[in-house]
N, C-alpha and C. Protein backbone atom coordinates (compact mmCIF):
# COMPACT_ATOMS: atom_id res chain seq x y z
N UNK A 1 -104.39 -8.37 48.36
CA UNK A 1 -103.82 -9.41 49.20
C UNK A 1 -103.43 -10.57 48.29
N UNK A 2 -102.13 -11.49 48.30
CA UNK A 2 -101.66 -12.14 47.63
C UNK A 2 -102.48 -13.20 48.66
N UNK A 3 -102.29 -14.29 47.43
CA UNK A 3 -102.41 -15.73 47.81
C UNK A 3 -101.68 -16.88 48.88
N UNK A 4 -102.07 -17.88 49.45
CA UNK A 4 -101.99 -18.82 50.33
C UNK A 4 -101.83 -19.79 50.02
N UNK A 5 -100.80 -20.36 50.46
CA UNK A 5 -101.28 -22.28 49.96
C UNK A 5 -100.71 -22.67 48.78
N UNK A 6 -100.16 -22.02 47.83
CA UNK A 6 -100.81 -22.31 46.40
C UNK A 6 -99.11 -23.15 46.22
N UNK A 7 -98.72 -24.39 45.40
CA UNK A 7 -97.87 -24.65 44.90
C UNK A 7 -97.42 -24.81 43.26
N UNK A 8 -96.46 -24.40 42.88
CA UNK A 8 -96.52 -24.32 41.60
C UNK A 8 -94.89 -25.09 40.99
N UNK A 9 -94.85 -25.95 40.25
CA UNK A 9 -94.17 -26.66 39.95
C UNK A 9 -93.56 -26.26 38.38
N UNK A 10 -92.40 -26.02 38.25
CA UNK A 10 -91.79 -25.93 36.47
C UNK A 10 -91.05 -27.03 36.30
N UNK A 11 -90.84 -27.35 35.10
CA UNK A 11 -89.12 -27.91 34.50
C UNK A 11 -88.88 -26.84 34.06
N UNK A 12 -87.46 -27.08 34.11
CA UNK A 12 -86.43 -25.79 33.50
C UNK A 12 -85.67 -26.72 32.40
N UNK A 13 -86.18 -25.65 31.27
CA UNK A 13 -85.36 -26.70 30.08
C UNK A 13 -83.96 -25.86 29.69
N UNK A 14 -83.03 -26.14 30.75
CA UNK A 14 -81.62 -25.76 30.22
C UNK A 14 -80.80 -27.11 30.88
N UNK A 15 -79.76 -27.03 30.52
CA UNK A 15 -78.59 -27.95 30.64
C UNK A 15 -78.21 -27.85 32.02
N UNK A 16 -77.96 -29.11 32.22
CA UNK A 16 -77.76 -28.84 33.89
C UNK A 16 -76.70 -28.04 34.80
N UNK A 17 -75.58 -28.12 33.65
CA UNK A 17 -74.49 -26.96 33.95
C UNK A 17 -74.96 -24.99 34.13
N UNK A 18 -76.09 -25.14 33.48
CA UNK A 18 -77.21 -23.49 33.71
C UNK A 18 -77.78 -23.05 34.58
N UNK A 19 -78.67 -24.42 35.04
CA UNK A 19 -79.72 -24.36 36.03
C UNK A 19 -79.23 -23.63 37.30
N UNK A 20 -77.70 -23.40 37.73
CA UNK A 20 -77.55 -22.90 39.12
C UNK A 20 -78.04 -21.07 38.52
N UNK A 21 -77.07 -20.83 37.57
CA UNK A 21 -77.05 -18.99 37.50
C UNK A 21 -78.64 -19.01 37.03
N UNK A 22 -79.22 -19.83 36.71
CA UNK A 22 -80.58 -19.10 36.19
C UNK A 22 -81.47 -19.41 37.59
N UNK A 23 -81.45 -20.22 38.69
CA UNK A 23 -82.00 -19.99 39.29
C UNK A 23 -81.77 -19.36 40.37
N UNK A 24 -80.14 -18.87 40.51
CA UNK A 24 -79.19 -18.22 41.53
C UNK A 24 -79.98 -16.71 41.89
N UNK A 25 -80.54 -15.74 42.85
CA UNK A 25 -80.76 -14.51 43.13
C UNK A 25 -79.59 -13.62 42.37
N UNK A 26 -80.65 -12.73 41.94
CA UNK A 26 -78.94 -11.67 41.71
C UNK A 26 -79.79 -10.38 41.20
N UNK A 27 -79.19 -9.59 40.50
CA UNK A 27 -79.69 -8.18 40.49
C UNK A 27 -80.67 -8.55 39.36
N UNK A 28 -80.01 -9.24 37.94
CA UNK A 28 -81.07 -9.51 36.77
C UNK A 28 -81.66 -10.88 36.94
N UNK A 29 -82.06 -11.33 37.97
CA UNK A 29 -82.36 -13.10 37.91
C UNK A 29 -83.32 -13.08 37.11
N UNK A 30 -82.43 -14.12 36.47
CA UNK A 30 -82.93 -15.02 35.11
C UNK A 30 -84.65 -15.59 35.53
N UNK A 31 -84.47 -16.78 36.69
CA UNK A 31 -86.08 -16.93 37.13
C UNK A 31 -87.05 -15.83 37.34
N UNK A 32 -86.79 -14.79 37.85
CA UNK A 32 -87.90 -14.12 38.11
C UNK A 32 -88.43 -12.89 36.32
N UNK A 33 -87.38 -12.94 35.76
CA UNK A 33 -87.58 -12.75 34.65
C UNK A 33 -88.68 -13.75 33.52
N UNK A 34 -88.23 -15.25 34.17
CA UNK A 34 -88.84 -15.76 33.11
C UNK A 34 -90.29 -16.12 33.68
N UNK A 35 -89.99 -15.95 34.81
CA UNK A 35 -91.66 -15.97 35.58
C UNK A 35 -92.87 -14.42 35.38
N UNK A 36 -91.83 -13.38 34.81
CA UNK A 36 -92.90 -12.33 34.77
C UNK A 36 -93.29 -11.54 35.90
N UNK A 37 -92.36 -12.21 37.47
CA UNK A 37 -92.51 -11.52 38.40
C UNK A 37 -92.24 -10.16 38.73
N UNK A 38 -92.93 -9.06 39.49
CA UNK A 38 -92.27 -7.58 39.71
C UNK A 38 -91.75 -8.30 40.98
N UNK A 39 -92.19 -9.56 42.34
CA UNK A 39 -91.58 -9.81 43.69
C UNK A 39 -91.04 -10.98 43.66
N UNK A 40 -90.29 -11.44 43.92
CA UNK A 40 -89.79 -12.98 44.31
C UNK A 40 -88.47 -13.04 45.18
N UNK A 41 -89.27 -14.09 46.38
CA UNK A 41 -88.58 -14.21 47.33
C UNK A 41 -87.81 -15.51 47.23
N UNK A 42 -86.79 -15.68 47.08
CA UNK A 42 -85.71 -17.03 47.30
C UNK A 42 -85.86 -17.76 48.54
N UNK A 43 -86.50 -17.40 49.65
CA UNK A 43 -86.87 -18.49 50.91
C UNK A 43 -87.60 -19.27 50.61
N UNK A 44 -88.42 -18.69 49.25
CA UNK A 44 -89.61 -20.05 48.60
C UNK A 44 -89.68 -20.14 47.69
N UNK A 45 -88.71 -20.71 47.09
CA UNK A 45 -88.19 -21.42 46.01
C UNK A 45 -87.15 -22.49 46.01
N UNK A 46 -87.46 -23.65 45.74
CA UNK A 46 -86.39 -24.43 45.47
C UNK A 46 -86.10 -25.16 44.24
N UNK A 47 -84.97 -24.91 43.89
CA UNK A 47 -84.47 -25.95 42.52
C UNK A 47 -83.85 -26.59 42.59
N UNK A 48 -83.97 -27.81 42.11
CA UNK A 48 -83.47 -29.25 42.11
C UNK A 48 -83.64 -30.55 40.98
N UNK A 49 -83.04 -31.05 40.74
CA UNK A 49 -83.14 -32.11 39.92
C UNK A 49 -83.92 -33.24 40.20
N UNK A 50 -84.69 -34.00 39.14
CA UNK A 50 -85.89 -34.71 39.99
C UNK A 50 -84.57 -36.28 40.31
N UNK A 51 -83.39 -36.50 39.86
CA UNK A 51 -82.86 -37.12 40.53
C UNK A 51 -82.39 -37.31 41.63
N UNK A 52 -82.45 -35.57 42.56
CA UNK A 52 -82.38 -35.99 44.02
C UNK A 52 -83.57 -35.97 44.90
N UNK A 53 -84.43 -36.37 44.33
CA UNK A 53 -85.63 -36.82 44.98
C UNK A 53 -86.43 -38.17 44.78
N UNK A 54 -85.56 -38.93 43.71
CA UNK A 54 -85.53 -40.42 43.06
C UNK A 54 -85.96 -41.36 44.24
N UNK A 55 -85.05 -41.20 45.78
CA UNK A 55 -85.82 -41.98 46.65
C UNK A 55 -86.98 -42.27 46.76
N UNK A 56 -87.68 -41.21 46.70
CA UNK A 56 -88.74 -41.08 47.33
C UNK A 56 -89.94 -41.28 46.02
N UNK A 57 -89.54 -40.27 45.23
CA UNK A 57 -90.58 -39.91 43.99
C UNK A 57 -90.67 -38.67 44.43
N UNK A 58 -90.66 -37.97 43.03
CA UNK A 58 -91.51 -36.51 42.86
C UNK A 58 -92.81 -36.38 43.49
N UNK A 59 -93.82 -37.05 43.18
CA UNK A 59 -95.00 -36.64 43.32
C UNK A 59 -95.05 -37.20 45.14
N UNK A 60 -94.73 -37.95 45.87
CA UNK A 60 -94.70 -38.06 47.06
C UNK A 60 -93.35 -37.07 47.50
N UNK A 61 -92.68 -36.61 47.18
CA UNK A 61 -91.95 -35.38 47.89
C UNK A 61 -92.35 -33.90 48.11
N UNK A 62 -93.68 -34.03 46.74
CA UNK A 62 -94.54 -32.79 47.24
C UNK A 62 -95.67 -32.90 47.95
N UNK A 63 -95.68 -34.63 48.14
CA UNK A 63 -97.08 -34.55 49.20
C UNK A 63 -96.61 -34.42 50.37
N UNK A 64 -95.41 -35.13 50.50
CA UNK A 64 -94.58 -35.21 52.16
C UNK A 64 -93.67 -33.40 52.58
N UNK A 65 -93.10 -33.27 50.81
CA UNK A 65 -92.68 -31.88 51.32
C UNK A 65 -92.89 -30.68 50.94
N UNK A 66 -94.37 -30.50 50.65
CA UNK A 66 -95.17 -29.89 49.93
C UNK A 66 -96.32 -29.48 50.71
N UNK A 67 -96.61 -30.78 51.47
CA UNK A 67 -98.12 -30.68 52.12
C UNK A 67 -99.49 -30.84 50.88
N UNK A 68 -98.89 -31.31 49.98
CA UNK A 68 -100.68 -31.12 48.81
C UNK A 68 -101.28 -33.04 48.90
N UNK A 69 -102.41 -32.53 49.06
CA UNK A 69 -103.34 -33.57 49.11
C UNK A 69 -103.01 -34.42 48.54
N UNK A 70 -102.82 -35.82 48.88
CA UNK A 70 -102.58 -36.82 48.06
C UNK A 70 -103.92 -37.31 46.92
N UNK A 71 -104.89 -37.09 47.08
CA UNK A 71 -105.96 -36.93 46.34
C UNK A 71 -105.87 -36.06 45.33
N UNK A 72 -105.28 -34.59 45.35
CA UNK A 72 -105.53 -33.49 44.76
C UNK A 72 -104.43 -34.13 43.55
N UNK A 73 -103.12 -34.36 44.16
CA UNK A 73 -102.10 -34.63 43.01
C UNK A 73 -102.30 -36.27 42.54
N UNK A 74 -103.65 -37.04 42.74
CA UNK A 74 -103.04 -38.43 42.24
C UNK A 74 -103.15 -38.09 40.38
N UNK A 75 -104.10 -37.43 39.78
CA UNK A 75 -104.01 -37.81 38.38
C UNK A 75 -102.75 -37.20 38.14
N UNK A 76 -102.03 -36.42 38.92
CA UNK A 76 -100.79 -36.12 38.04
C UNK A 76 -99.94 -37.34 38.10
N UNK A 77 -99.41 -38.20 39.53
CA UNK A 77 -99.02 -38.96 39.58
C UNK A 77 -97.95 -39.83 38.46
N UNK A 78 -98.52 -40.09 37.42
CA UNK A 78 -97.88 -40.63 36.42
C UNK A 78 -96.91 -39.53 35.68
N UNK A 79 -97.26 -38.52 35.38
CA UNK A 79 -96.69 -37.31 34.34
C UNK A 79 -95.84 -37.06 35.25
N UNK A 80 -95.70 -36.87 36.69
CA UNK A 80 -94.35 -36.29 37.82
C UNK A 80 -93.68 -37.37 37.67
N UNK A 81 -94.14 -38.58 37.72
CA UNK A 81 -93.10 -39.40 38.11
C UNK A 81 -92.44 -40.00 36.58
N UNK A 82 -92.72 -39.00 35.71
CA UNK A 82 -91.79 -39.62 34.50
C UNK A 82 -91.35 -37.98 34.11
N UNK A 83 -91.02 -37.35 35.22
CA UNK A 83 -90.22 -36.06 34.65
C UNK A 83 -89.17 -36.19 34.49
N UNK A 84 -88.17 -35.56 34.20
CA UNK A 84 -86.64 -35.87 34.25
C UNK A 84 -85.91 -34.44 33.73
N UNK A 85 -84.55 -34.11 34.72
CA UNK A 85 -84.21 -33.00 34.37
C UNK A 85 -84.47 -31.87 35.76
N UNK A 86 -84.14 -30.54 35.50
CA UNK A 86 -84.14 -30.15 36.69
C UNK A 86 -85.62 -29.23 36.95
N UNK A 87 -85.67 -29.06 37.80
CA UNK A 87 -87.88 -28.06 38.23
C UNK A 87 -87.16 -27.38 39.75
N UNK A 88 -88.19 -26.42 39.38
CA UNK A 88 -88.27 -25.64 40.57
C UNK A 88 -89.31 -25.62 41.04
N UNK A 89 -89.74 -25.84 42.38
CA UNK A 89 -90.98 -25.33 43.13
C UNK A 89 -91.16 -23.87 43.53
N UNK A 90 -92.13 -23.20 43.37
CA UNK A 90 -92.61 -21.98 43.93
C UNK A 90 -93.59 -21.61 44.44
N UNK A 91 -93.49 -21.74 45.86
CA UNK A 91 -94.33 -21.38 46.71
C UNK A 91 -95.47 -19.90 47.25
N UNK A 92 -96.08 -19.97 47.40
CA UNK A 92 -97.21 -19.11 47.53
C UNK A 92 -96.06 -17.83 48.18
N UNK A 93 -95.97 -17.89 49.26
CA UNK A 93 -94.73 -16.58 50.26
C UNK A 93 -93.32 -16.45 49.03
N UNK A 94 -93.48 -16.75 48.05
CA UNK A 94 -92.22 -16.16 47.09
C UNK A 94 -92.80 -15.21 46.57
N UNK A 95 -93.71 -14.75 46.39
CA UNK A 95 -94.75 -13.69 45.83
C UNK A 95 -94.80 -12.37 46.80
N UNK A 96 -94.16 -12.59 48.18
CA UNK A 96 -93.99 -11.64 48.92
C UNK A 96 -95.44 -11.32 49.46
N UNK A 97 -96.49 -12.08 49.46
CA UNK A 97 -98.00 -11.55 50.18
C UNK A 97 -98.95 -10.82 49.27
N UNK A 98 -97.91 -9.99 48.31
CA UNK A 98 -98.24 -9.51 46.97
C UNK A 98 -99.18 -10.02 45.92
N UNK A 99 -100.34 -9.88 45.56
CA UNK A 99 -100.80 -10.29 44.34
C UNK A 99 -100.31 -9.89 42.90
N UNK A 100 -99.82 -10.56 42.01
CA UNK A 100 -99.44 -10.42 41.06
C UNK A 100 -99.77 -11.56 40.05
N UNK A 101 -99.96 -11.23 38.66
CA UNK A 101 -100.10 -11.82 37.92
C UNK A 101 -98.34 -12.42 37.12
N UNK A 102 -98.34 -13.45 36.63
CA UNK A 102 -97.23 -14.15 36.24
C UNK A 102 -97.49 -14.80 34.59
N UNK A 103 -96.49 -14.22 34.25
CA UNK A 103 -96.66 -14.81 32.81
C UNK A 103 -95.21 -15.86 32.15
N UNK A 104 -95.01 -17.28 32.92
CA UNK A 104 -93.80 -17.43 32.64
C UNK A 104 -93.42 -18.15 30.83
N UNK A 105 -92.64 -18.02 31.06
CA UNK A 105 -91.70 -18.04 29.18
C UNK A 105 -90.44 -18.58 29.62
N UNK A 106 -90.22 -19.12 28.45
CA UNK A 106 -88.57 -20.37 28.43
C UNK A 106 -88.03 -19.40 29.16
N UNK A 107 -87.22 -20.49 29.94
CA UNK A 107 -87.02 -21.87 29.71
C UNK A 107 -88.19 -22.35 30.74
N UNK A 108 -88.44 -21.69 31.49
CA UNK A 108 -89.61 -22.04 32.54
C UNK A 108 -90.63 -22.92 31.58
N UNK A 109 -91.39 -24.08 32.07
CA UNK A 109 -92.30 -24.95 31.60
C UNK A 109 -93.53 -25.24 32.65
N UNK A 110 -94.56 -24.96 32.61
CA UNK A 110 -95.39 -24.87 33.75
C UNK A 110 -95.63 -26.59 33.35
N UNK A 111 -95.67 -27.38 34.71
CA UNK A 111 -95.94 -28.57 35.51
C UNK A 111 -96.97 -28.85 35.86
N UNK A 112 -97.33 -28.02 36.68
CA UNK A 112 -99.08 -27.88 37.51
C UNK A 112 -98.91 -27.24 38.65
N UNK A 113 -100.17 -27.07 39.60
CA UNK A 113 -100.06 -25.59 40.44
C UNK A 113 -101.42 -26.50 41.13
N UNK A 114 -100.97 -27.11 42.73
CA UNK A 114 -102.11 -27.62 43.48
C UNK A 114 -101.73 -26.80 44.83
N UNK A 115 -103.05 -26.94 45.65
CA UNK A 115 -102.92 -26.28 46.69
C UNK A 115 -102.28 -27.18 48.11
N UNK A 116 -101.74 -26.33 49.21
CA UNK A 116 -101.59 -27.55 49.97
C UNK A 116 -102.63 -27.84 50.74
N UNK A 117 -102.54 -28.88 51.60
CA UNK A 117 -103.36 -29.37 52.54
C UNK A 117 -103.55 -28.95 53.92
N UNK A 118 -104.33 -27.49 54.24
CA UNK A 118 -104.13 -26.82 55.07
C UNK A 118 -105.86 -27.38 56.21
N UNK A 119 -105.09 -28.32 57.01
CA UNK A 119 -106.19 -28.75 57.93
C UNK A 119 -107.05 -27.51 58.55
N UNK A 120 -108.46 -27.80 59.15
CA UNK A 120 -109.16 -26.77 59.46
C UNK A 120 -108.76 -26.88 61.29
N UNK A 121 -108.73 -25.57 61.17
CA UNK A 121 -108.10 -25.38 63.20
C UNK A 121 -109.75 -25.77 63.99
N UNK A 122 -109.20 -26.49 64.65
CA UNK A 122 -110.09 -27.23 65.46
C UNK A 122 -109.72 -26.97 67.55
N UNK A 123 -110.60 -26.05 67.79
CA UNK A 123 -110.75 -25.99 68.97
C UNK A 123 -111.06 -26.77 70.42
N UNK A 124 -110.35 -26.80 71.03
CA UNK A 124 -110.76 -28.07 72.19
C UNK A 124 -110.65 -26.92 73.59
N UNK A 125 -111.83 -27.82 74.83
CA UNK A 125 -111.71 -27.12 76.07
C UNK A 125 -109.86 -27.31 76.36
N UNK A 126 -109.45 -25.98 77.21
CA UNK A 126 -108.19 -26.38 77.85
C UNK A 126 -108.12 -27.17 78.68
N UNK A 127 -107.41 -28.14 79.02
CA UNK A 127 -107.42 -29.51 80.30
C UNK A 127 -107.59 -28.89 81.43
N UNK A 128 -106.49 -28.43 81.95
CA UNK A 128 -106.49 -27.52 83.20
C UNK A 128 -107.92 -26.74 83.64
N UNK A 129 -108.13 -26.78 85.03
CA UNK A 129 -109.40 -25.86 85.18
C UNK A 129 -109.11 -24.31 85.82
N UNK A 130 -107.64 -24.66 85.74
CA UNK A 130 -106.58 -23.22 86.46
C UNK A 130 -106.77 -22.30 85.01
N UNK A 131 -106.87 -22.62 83.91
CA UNK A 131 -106.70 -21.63 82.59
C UNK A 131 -108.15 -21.32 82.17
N UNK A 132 -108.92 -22.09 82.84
CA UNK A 132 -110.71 -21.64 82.57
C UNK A 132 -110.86 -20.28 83.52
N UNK A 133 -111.79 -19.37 83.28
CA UNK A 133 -112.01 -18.30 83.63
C UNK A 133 -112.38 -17.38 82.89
N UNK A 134 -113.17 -16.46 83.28
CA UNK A 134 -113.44 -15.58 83.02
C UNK A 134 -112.70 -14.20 83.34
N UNK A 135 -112.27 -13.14 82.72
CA UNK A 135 -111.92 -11.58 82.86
C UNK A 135 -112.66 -11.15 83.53
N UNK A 136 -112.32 -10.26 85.03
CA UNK A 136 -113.19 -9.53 85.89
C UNK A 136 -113.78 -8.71 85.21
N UNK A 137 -114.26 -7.48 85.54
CA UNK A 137 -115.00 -6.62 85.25
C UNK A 137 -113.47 -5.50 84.98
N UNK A 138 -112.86 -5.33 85.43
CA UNK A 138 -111.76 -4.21 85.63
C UNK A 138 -110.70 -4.90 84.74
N UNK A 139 -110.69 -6.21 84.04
CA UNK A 139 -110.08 -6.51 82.93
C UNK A 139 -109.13 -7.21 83.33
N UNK A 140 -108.64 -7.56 84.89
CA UNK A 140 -107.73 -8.09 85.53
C UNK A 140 -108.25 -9.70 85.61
N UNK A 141 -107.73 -10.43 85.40
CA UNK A 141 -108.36 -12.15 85.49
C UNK A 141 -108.21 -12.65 87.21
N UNK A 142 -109.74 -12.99 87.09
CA UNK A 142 -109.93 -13.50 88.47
C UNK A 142 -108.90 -14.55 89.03
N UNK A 143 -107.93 -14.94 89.71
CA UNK A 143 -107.10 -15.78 89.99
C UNK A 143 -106.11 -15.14 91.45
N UNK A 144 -105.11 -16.11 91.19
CA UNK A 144 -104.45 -15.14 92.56
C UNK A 144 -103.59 -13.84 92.22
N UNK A 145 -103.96 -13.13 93.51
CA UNK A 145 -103.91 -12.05 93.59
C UNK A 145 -102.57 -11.71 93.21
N UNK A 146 -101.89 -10.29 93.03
CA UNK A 146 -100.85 -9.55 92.65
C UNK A 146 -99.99 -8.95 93.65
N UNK A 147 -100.45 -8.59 94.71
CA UNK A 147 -99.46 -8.45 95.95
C UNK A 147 -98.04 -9.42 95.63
N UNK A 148 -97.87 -10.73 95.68
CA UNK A 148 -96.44 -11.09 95.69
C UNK A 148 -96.33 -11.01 94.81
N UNK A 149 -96.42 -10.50 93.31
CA UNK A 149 -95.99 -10.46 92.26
C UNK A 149 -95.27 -8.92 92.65
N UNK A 150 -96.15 -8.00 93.22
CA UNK A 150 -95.67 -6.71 93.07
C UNK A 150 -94.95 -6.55 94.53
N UNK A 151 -94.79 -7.80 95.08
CA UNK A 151 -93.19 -7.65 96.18
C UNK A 151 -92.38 -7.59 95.26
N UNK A 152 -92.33 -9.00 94.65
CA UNK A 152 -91.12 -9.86 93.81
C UNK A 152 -90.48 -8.57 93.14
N UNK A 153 -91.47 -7.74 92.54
CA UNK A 153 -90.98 -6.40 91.42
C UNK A 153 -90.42 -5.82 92.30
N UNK A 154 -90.83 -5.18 93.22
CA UNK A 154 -89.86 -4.28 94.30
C UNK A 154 -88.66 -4.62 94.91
N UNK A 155 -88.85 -5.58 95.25
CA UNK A 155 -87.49 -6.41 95.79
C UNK A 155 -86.58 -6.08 94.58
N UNK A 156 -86.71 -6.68 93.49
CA UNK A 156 -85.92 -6.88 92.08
C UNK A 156 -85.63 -5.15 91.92
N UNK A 157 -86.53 -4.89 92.15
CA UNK A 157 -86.01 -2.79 92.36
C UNK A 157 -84.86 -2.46 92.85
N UNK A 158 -85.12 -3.01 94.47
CA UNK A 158 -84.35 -2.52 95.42
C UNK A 158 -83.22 -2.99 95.15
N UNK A 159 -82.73 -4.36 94.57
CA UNK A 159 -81.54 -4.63 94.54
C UNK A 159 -80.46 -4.11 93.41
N UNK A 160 -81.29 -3.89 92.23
CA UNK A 160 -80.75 -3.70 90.90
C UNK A 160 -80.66 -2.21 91.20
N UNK A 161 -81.02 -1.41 92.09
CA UNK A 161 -80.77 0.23 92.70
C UNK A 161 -79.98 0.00 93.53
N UNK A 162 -79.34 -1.25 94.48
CA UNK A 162 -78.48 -1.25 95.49
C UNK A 162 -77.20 -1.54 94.96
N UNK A 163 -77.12 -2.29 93.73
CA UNK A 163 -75.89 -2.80 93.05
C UNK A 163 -75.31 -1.71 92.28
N UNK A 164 -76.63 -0.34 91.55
CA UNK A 164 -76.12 0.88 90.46
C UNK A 164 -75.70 1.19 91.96
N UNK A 165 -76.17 1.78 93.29
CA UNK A 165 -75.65 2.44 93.80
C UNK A 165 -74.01 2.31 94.32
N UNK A 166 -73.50 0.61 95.03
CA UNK A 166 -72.26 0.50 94.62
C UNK A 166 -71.23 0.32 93.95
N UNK A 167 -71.88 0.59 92.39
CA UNK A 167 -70.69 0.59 91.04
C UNK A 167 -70.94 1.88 91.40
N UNK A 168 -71.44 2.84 92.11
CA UNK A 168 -71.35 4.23 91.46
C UNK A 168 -70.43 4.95 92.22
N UNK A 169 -69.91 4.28 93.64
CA UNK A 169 -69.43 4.32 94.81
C UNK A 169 -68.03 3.71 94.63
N UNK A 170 -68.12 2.88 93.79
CA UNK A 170 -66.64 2.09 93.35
C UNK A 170 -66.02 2.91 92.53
N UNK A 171 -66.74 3.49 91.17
CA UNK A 171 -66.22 4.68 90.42
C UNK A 171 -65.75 5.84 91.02
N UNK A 172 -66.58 6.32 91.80
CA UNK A 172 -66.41 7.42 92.50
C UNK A 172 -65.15 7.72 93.18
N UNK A 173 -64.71 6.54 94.09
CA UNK A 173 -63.47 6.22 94.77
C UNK A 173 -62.54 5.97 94.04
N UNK A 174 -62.62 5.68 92.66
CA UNK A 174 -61.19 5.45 91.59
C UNK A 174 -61.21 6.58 91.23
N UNK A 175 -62.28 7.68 90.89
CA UNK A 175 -62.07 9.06 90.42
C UNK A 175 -61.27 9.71 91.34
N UNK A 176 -61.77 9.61 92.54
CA UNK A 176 -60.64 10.44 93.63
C UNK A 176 -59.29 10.17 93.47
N UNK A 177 -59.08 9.17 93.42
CA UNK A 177 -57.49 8.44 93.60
C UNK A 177 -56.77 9.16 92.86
């Protein structure tokens, strides 16, 4: 079972006129070559220049669009925000669910690799006291009964059999003609 969560950050040390075909999908991609990957999925991966994320900052664009702990990434803090040039992020689901080991090599430059901030699921009673209940014994949920449900179906029978029966009656009468 492959990994969860996990974010992993490069610079790519080529010229910015490169960076599209080396990080572009294709039959020999250049990234997944230099990552050492046998899987990589392009839905989770993005490359970009840390100048179009200058608004904001690097290191707050992976907390805001990243999800990683602002705690987890503060000592990087300083080293992201004096990167320059273009990086790719690679996300845990680019690995395809797959465990694999990765050995990346130029131009790839490993950055750092934090996890995101995956809150713990927290259960609450449902509001409603209509969705509380228990399963009968026969597996059917105690509530109201199924009679008008199993009109509503019959009805919806009878008509959708009354409508095949006069397209079949309409055909029938153009066949004669």
């Amino acid at each position: 079972m492959g990994e969860r969560g996990v974010i992993r950050l490069f610079a790519i040390d080529l010229p910015p006129e490169q960076v599209a075909a080396f990080a572009e999908p294709s039959d020999d991609w250049p990234l997944k070559a230099a990552l050492g990957a046998r899987v990589l999925d392009p839905d989770y991966i993005e490359a970009f220049e840390v100048k179009d994320v200058a608004e904001i900052g690097l290191t707050n664009y992976l907390i805001q669009g990243g999800g990683i702990n602002e705690a987890a990434i503060a000592q990087d803090r300083l080293r992201l925000d004096a990167l320059r040039g273009p990086l790719v992020v690679i996300t845990s689901g680019a690995f395809g669910g797959m465990a694999q080991e990765i050995d990346p090599h130029a131009p790839l430059r490993w950055v750092g690799t934090w996890e995101e901030d995956i809150p713990q699921v927290h259960f609450e009673l449902l509001p409603d006291a209509s969705a509380r209940g228990e399963v009968g014994a026969a597996g059917v949920p105690e509530g109201p009964s199924l009679p008008g449900r199993q009109k509503m179906m019959r009805l919806s029978l009878a008509v959708m059999i009354a409508i095949a029966g006069g397209l079949a009656l309409v055909l029938w009468m153009g066949i004669r003609r």
